[in-house]
C-alpha atoms as a PDB file:
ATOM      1  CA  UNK A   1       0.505 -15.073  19.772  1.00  0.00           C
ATOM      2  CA  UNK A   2      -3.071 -14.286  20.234  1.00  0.00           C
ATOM      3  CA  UNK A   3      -3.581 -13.715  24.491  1.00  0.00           C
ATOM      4  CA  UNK A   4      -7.778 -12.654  23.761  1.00  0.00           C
ATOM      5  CA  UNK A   5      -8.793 -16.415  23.245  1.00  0.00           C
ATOM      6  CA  UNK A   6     -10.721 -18.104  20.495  1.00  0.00           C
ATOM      7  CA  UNK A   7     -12.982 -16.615  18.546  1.00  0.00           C
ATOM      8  CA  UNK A   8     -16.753 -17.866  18.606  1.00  0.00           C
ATOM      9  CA  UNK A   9     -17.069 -16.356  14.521  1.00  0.00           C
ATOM     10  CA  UNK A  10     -17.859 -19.961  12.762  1.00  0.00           C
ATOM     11  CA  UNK A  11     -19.561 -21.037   9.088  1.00  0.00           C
ATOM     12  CA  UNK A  12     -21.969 -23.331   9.101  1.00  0.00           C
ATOM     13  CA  UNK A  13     -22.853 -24.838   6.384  1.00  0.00           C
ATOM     14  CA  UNK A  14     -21.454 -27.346   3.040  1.00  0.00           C
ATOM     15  CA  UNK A  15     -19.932 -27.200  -0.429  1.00  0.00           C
ATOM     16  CA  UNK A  16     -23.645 -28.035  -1.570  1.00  0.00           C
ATOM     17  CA  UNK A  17     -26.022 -26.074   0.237  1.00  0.00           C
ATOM     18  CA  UNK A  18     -23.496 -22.755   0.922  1.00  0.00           C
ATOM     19  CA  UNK A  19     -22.018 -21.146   3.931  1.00  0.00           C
ATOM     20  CA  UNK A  20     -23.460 -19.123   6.652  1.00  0.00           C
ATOM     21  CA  UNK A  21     -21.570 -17.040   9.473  1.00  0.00           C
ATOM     22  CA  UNK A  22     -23.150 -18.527  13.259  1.00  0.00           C
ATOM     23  CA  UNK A  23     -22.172 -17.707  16.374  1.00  0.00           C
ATOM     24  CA  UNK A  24     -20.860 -20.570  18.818  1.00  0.00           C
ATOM     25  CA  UNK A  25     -21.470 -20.180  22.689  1.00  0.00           C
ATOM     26  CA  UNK A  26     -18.162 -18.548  24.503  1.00  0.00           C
ATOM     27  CA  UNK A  27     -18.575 -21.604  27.031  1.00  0.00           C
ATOM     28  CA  UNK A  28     -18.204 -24.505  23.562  1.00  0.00           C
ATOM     29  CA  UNK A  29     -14.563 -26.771  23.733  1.00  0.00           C
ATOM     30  CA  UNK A  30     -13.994 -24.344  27.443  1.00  0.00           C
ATOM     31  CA  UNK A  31     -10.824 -26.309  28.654  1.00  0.00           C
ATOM     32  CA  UNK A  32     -10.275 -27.882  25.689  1.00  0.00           C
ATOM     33  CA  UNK A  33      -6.465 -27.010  25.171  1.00  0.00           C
ATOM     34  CA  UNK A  34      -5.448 -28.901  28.340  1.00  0.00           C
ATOM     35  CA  UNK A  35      -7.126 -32.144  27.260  1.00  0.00           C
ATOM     36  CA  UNK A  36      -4.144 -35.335  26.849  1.00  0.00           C
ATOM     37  CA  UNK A  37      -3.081 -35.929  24.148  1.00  0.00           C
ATOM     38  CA  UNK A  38      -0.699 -32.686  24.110  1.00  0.00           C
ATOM     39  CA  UNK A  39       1.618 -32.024  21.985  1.00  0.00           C
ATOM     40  CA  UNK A  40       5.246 -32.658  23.207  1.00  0.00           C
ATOM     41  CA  UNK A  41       7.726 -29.645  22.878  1.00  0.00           C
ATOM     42  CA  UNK A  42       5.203 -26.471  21.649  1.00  0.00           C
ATOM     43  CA  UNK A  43       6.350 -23.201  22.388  1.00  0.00           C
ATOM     44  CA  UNK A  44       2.866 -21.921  21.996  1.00  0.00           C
END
């Protein structure tokens, strides 16, 4: 499994007005993964 962390590569953007590559801030969702609900019995 990936031990770097998330990627902050995103598109922005819709089926009607097209796709972009952005940049999110390396602080967005921080902690995220250890929010409840987890799920039970992951080996990741």
């Amino acid at each position: 499994m990936n031990i770097t962390g998330y990627s902050t590569a995103v598109l922005k953007g819709s089926i009607n007005t097209d796709f972009s590559t952005n940049e999110l801030n390396a602080e967005f969702a921080k902690g995220l993964e250890n929010v409840e609900p987890l799920p039970n019995g992951c080996a990741f």
